[in-house]
C-alpha atoms as a PDB file:
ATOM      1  CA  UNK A   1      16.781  26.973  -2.266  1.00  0.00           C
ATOM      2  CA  UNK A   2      16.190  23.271  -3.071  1.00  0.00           C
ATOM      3  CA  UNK A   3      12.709  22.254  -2.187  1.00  0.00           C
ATOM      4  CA  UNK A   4      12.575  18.620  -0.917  1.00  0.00           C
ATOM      5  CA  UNK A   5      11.927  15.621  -3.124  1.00  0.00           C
ATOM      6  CA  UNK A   6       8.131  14.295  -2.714  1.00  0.00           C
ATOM      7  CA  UNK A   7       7.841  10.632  -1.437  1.00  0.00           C
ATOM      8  CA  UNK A   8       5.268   8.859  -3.687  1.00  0.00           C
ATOM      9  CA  UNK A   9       3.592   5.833  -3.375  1.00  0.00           C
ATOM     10  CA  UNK A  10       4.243   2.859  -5.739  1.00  0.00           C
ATOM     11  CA  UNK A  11       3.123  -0.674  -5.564  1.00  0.00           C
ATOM     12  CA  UNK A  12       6.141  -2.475  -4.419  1.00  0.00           C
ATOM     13  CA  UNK A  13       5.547  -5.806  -6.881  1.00  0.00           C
ATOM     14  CA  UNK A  14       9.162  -7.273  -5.776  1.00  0.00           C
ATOM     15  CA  UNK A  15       7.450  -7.953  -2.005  1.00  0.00           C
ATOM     16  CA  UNK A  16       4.225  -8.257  -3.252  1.00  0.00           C
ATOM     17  CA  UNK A  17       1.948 -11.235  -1.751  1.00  0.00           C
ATOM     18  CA  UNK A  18      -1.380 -10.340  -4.116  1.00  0.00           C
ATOM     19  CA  UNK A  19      -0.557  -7.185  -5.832  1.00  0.00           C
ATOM     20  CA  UNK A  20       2.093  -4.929  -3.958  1.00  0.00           C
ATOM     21  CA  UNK A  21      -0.355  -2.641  -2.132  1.00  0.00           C
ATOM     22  CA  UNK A  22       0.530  -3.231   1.265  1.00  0.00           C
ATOM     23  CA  UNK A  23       4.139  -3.427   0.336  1.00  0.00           C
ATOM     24  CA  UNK A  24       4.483  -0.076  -1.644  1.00  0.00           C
ATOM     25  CA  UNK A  25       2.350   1.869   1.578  1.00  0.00           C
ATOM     26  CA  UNK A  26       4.723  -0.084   4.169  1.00  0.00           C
ATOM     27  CA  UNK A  27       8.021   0.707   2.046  1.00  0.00           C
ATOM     28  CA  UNK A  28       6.374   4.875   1.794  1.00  0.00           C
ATOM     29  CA  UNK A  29       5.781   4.605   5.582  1.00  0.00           C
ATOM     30  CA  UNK A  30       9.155   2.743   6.066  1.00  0.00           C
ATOM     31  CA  UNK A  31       7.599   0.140   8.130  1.00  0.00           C
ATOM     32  CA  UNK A  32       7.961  -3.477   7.906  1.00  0.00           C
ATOM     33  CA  UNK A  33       5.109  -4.625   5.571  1.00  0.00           C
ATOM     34  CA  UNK A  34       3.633  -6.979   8.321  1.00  0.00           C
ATOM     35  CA  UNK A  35       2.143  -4.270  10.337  1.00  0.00           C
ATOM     36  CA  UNK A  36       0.301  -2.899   6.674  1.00  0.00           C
ATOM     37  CA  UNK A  37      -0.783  -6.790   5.953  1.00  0.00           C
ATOM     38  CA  UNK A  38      -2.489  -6.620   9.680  1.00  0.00           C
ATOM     39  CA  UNK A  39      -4.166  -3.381   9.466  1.00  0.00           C
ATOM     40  CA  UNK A  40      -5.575  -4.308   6.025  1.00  0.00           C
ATOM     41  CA  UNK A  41      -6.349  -7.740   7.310  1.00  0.00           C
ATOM     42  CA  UNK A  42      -8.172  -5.886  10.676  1.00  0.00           C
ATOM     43  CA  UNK A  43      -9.713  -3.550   8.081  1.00  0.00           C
ATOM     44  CA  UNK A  44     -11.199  -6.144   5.802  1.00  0.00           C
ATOM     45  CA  UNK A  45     -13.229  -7.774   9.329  1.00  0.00           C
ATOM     46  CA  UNK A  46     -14.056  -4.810  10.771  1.00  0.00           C
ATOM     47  CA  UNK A  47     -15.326  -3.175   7.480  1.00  0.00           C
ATOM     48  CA  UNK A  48     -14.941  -5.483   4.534  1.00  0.00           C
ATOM     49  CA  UNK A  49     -16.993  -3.550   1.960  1.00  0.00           C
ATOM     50  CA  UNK A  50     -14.889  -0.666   2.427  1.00  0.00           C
ATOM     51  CA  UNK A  51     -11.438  -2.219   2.943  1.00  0.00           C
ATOM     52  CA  UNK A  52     -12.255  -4.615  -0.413  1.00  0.00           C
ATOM     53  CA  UNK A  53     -13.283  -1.384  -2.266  1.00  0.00           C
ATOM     54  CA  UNK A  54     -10.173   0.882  -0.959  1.00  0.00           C
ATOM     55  CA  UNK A  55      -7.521  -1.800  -1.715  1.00  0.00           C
ATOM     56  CA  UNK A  56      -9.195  -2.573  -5.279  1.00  0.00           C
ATOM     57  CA  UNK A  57      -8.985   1.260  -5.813  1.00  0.00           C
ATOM     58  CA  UNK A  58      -5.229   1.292  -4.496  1.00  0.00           C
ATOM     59  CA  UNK A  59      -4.509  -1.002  -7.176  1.00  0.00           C
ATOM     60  CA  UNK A  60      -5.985   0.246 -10.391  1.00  0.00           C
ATOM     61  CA  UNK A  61      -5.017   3.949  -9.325  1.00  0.00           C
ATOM     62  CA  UNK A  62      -1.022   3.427  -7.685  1.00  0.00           C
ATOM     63  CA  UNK A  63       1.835   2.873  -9.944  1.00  0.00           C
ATOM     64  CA  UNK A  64       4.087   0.375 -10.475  1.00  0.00           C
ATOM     65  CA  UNK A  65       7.459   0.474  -9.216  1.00  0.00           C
ATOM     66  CA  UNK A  66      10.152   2.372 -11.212  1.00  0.00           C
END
């Protein structure tokens, strides 16, 4: 029996707009990246200390695309 592939999460640095976070969650979700840039963007007023420290983890601890 073939077990199924795993989707991971990459930073997606060909749509990136600051470092490919939002792009590499919305291309694992398979959602248009907007909707990530909003909820980030909602995120970051409605609990910025948080959101900054999440994203800024995101990007030291996600890989690059392949």
């Amino acid at each position: 029996m073939k077990m199924p592939s795993q989707k991971r999460i990459y930073r997606d640095l060909d749509s990136a707009v600051i470092s490919g976070v939002c792009a590499g969650v919305a291309r694992h979700l398979e959602v248009d990246p907007i909707w990530v840039r909003i909820g980030a963007a909602a995120a970051l007023i409605t609990m910025p200390a948080i959101a900054i420290v999440a994203y800024f983890a995101a990007v030291m601890l996600l890989p690059r695309t392949v």
